[in-house]
C-alpha atoms as a PDB file:
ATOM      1  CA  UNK A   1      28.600  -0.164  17.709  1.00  0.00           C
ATOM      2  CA  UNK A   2      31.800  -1.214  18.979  1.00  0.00           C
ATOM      3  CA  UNK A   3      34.841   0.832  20.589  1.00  0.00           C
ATOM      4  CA  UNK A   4      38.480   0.885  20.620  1.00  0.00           C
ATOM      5  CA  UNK A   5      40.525   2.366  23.417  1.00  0.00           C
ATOM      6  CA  UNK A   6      43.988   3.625  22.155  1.00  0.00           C
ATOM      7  CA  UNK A   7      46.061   4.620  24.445  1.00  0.00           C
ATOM      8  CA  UNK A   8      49.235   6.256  23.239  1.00  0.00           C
ATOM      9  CA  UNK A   9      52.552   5.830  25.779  1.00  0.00           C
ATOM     10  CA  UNK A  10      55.940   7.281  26.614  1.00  0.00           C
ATOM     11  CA  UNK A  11      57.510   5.638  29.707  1.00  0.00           C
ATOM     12  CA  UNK A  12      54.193   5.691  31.818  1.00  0.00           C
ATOM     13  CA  UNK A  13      54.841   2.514  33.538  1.00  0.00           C
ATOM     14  CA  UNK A  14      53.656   4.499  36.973  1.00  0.00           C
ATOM     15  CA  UNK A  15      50.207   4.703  35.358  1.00  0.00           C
ATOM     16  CA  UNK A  16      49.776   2.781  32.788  1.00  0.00           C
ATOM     17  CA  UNK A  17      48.240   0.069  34.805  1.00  0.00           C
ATOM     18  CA  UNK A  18      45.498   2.011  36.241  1.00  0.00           C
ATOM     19  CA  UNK A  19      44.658   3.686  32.516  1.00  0.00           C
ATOM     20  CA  UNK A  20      44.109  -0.032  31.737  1.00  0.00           C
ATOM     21  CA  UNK A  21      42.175  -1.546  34.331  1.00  0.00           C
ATOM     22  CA  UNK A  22      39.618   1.077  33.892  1.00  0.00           C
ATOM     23  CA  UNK A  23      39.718   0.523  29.836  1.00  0.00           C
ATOM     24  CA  UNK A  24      39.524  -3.007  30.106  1.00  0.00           C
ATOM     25  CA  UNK A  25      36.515  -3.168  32.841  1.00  0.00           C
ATOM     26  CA  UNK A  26      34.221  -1.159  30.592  1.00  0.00           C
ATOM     27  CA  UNK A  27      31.565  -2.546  29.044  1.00  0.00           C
ATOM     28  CA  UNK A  28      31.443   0.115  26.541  1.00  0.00           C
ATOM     29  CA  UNK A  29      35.185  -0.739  24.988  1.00  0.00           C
ATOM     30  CA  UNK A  30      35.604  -3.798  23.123  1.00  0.00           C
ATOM     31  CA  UNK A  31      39.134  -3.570  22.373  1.00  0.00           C
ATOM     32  CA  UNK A  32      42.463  -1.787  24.088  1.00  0.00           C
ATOM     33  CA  UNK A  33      45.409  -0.786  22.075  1.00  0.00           C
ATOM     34  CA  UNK A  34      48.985   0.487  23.816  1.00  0.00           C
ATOM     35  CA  UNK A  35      51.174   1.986  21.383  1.00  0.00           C
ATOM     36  CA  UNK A  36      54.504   2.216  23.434  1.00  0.00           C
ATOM     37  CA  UNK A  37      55.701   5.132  21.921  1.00  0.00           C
ATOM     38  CA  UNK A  38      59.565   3.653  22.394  1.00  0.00           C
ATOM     39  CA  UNK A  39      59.165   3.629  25.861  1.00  0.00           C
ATOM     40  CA  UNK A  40      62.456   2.994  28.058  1.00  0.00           C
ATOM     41  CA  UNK A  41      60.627   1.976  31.157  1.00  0.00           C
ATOM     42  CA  UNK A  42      58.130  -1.035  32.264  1.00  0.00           C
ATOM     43  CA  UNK A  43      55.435   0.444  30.257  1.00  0.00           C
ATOM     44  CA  UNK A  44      55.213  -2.558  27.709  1.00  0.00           C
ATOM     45  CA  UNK A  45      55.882  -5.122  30.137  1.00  0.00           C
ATOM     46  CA  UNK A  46      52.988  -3.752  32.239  1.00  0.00           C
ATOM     47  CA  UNK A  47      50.757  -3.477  29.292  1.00  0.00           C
ATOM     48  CA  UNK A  48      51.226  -6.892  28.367  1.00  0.00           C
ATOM     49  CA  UNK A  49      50.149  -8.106  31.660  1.00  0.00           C
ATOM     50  CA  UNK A  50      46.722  -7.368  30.615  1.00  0.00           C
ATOM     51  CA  UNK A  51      44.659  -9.906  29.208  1.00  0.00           C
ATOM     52  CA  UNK A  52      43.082  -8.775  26.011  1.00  0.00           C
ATOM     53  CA  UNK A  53      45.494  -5.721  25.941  1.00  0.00           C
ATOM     54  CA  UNK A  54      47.200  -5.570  22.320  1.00  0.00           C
ATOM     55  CA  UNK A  55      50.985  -3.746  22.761  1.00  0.00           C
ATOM     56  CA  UNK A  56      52.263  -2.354  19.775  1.00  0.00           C
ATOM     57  CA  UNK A  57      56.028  -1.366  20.657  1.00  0.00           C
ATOM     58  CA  UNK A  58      57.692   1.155  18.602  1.00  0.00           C
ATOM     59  CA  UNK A  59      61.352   0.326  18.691  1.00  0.00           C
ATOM     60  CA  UNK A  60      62.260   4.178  18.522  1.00  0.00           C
ATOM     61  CA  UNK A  61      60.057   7.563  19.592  1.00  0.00           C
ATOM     62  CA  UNK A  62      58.215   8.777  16.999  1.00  0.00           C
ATOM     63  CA  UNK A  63      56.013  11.144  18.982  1.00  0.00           C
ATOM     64  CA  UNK A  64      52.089  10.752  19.649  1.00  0.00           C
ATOM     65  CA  UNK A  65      50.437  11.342  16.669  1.00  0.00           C
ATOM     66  CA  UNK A  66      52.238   8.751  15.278  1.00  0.00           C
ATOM     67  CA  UNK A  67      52.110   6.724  17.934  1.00  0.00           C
ATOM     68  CA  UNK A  68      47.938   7.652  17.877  1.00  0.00           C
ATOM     69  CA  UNK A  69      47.910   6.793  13.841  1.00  0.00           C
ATOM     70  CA  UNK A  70      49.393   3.174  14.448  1.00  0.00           C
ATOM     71  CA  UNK A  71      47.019   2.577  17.109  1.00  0.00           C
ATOM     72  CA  UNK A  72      44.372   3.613  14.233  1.00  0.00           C
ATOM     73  CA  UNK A  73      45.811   1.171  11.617  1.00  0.00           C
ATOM     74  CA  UNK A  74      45.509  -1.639  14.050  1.00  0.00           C
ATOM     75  CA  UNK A  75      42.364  -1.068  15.614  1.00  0.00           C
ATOM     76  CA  UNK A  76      38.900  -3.168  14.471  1.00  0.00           C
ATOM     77  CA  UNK A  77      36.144  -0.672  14.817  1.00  0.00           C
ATOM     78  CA  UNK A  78      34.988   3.052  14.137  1.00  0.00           C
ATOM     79  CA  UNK A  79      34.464   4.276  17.078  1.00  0.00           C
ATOM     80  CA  UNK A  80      38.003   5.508  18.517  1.00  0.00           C
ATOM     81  CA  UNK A  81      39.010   6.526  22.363  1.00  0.00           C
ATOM     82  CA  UNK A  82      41.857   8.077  22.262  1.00  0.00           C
ATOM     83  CA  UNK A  83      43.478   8.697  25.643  1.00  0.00           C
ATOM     84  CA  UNK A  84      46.597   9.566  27.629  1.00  0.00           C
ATOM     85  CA  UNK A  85      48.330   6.869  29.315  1.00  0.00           C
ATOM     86  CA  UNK A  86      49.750   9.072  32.314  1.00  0.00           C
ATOM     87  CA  UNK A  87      46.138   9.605  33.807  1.00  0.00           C
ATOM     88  CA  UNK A  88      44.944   8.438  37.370  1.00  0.00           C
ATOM     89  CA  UNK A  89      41.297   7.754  39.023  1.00  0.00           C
ATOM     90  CA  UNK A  90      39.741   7.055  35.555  1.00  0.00           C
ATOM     91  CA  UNK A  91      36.324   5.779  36.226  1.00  0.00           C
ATOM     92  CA  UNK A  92      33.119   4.176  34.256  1.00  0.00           C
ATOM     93  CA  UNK A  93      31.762   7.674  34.798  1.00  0.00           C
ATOM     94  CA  UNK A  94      34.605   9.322  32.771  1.00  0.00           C
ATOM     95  CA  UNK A  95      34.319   6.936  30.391  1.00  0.00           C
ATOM     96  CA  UNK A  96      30.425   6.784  29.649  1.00  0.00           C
ATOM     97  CA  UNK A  97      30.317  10.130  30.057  1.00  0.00           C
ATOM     98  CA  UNK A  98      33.238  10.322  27.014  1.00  0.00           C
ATOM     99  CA  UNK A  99      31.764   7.778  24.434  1.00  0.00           C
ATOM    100  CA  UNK A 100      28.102   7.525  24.628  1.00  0.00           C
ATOM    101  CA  UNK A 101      27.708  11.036  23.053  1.00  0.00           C
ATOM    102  CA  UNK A 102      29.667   9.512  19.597  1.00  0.00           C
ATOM    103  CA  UNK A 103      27.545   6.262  20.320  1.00  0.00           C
ATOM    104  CA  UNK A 104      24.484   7.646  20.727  1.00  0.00           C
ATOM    105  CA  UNK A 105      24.927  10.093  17.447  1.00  0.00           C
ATOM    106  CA  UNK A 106      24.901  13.637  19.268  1.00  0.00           C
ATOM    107  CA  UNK A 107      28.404  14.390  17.757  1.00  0.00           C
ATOM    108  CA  UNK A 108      31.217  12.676  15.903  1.00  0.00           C
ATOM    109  CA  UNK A 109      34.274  13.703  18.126  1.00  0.00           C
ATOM    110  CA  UNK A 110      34.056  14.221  21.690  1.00  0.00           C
ATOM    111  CA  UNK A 111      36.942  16.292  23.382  1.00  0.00           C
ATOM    112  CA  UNK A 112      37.176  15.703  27.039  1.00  0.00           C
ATOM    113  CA  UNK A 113      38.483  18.765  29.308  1.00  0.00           C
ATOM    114  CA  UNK A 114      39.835  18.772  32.565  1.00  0.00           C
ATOM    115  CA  UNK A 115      37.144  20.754  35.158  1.00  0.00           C
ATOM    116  CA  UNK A 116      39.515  23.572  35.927  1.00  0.00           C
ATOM    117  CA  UNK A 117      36.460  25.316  38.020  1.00  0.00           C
ATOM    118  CA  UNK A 118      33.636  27.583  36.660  1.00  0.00           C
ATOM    119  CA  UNK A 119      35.665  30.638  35.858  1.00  0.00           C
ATOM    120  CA  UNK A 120      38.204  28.695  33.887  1.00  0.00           C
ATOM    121  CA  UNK A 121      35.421  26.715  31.925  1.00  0.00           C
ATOM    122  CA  UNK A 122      33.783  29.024  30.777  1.00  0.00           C
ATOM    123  CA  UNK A 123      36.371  31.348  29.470  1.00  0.00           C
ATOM    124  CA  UNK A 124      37.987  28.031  27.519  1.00  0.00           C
ATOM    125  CA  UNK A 125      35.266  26.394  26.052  1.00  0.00           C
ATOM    126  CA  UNK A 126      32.003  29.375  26.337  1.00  0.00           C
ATOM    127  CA  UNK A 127      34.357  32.101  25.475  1.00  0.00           C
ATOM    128  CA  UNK A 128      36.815  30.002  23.274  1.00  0.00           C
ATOM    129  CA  UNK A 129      39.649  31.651  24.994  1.00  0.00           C
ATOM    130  CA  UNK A 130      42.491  29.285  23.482  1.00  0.00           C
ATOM    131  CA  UNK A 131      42.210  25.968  21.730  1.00  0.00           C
ATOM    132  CA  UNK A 132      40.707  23.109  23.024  1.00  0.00           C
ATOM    133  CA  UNK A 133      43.997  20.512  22.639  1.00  0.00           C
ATOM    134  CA  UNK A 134      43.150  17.605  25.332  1.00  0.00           C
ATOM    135  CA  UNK A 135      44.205  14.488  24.167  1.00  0.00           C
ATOM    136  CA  UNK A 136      40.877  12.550  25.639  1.00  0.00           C
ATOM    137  CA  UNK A 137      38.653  12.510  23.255  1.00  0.00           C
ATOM    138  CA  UNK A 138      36.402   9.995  21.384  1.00  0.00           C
ATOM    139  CA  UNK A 139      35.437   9.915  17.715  1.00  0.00           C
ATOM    140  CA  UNK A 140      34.610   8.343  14.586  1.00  0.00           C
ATOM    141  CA  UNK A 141      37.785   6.941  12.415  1.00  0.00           C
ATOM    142  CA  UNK A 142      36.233   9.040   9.551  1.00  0.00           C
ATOM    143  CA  UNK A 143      37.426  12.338  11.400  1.00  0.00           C
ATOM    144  CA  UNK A 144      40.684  10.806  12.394  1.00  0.00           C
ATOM    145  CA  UNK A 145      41.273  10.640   8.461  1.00  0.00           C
ATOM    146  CA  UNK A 146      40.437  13.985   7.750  1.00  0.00           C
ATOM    147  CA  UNK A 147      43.919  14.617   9.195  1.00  0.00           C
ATOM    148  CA  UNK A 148      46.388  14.995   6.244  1.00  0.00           C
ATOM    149  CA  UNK A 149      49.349  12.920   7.106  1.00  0.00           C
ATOM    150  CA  UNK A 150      52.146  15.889   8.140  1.00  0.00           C
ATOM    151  CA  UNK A 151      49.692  17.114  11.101  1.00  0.00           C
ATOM    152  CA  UNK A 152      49.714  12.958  12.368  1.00  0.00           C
ATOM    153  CA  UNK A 153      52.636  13.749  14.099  1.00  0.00           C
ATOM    154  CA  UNK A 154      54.215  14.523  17.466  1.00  0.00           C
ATOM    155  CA  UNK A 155      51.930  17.247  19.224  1.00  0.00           C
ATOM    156  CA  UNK A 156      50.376  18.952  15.790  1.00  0.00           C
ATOM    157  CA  UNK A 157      47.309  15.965  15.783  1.00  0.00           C
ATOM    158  CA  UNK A 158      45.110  17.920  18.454  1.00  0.00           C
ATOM    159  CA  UNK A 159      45.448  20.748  16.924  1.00  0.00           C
ATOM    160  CA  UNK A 160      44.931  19.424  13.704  1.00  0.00           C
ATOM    161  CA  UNK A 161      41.882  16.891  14.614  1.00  0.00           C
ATOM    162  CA  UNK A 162      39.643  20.150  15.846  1.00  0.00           C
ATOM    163  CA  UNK A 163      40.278  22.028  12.310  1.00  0.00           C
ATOM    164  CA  UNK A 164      39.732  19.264   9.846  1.00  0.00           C
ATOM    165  CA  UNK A 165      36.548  17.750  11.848  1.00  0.00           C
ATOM    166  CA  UNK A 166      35.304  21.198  11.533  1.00  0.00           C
ATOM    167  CA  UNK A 167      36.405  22.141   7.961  1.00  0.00           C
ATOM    168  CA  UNK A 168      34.819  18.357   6.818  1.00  0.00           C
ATOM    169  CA  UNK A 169      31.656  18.788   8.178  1.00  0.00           C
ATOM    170  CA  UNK A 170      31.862  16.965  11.412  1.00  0.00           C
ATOM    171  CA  UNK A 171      30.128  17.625  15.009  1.00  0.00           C
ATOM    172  CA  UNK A 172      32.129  18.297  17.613  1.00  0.00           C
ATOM    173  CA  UNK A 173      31.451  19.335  21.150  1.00  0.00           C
ATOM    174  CA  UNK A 174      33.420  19.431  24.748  1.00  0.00           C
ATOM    175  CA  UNK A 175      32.568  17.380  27.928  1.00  0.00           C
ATOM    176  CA  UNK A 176      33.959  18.273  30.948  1.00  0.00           C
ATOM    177  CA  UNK A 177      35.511  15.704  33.133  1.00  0.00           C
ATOM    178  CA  UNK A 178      35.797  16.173  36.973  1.00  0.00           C
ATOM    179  CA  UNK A 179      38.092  14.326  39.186  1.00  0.00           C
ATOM    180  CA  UNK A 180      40.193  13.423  36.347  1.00  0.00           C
ATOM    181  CA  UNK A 181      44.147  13.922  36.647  1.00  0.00           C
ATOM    182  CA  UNK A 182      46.887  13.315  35.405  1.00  0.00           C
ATOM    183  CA  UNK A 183      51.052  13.212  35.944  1.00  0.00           C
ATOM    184  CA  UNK A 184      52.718  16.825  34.822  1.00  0.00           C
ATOM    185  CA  UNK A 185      56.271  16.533  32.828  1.00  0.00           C
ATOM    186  CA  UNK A 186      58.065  17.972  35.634  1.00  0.00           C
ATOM    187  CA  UNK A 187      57.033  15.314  37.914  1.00  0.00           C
ATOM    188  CA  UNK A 188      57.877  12.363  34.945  1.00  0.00           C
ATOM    189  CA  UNK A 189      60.919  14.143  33.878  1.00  0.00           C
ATOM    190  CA  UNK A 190      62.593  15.981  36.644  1.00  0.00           C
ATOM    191  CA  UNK A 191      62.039  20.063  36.473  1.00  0.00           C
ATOM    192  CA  UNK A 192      64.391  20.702  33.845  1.00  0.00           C
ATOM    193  CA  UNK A 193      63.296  18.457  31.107  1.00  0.00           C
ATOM    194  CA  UNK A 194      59.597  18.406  32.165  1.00  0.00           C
ATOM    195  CA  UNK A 195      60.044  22.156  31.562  1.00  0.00           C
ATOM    196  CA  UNK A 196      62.093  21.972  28.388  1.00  0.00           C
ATOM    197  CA  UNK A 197      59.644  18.986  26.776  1.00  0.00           C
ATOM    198  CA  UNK A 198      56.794  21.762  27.859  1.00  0.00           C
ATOM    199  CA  UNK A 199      58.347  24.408  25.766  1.00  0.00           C
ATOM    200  CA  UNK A 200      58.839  21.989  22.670  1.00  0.00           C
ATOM    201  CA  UNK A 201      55.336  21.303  22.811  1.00  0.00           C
ATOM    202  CA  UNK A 202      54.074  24.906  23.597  1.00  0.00           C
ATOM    203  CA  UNK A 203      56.184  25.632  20.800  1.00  0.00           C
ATOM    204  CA  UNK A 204      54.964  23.389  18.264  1.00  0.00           C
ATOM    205  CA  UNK A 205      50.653  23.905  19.009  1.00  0.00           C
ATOM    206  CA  UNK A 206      51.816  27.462  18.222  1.00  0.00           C
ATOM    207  CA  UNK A 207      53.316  26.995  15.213  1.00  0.00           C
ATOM    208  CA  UNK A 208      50.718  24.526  13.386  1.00  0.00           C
ATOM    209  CA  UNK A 209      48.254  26.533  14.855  1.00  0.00           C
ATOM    210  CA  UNK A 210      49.933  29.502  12.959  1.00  0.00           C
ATOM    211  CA  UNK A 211      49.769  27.012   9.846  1.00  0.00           C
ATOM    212  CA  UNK A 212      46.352  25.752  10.257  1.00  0.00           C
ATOM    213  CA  UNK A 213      44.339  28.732  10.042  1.00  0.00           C
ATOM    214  CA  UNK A 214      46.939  31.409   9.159  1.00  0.00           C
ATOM    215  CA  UNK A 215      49.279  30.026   6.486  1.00  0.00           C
ATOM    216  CA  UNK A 216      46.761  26.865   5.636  1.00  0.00           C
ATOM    217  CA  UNK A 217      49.887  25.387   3.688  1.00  0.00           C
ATOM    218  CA  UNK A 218      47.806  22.362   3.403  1.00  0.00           C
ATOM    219  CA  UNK A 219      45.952  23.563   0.487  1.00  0.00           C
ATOM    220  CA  UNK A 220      48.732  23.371  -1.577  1.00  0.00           C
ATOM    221  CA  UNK A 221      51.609  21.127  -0.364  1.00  0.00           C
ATOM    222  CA  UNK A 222      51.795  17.650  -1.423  1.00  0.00           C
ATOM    223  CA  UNK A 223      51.468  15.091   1.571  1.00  0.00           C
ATOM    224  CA  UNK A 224      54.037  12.987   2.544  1.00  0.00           C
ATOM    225  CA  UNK A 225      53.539   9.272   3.670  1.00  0.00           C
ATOM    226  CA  UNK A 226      53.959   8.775   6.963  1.00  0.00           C
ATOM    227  CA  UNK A 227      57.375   7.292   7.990  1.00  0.00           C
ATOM    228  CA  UNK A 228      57.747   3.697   8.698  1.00  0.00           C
ATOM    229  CA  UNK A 229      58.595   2.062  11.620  1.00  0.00           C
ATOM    230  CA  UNK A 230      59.686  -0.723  12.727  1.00  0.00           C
ATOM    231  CA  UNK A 231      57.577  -2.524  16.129  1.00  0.00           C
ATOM    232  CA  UNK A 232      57.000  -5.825  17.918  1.00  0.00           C
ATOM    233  CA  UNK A 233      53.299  -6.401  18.240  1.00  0.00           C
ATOM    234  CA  UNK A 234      52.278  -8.557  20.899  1.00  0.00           C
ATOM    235  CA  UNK A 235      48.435  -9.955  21.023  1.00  0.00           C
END
């Protein structure tokens, strides 16, 4: 079985390059996909620097599930690895350690979580104290189409991904990754918008959360098609 890294960017261009190396060293991924989520910075030109790297450039922002559901349209195999392109000291480890579980048949969507220590762990994942929303995770492209087109969108996917894998069926369990970080909005954005993006997002998890399993308007609203958008794709 074959896997495709997607890696879903807005103006990373200070990691970008490390996300990639590790992707592209793997013997365990046989493809990489940027989606420069209409990035402002070097993050395409850095991408493209990569041999084997396929940048898709999205001439405007259209948030990351979009950005995520592009990657999906261009990507050859089944086996999907989603992850964040502002991450640092990615290793084989995280990566085996994130895709041989879907591989090997023991679930069909791997989330990985940030260690956050013992305490923290197990209240999150043991205890389920608050949704499990990391954006590293590994599945199957059947459970990325579970996803009815208005949750493929901005920050709602996560959210979304962990209630229609569970409501189709689907295994899905949590690996914990240690020595894995990654760059906070305030550092990327300067304190005020870091802080403002973080309340947009906080926002919005809360509110399809709210519609997920509260409201569940997806029962009965019609889908929309997803937007479309106009990128250069370079190979």
């Amino acid at each position: 079985m074959k896997t495709t890294a997607i890696v879903a960017a807005y103006n990373e261009e200070g990691t970008i390059a490390d996300v990639l190396e590790a992707l592209t060293k793997s013997p365990l991924i046989d493809e990489v996909i940027v989606v420069s989520d209409g990035s402002e910075d070097a993050t395409v030109d850095i991408a493209r620097t990569f041999d084997g790297v396929r940048t898709v450039a999205l001439r405007e922002n259209h948030g990351k599930g979009y950005a995520m559901a592009v990657g999906v349209a261009n990507a050859t195999n089944d086996t999907l690895f989603f992850c964040d392109g502002d991450m640092y000291n990615v290793t084989e480890e995280h990566i085996r350690s994130l895709i041989l579980p879907v591989l090997d048949g023991e679930c069909d969507m791997n989330i990985g979580v940030r260690d956050r220590g013992d305490a923290a762990n197990f209240l999150h994942l043991k205890m389920k104290c608050g949704p499990v929303l990391s954006g590293i995770r590994v599945m199957r492209r059947a459970v990325f189409e579970t996803v009815p087109v208005q949750y493929q969108s901005h920050f709602k996917i996560e959210a979304a991904l962990n209630c229609f894998c569970a409501r189709a069926g689907y295994r899905q369990q949590q690996t914990i990754i240690h020595g894995l970080n990654h760059v906070l909005k305030e550092s990327k954005r300067g304190l005020r918008d870091g802080l403002h993006a973080r309340w947009r997002m906080s926002r919005e998890v809360v509110l399809v959360l709210f519609d997920l399993y509260v409201f569940e308007t997806w029962r009965w609203t019609e889908p929309p098609e997803l937007p479309v958008a106009e990128y250069d794709l370079f190979e």
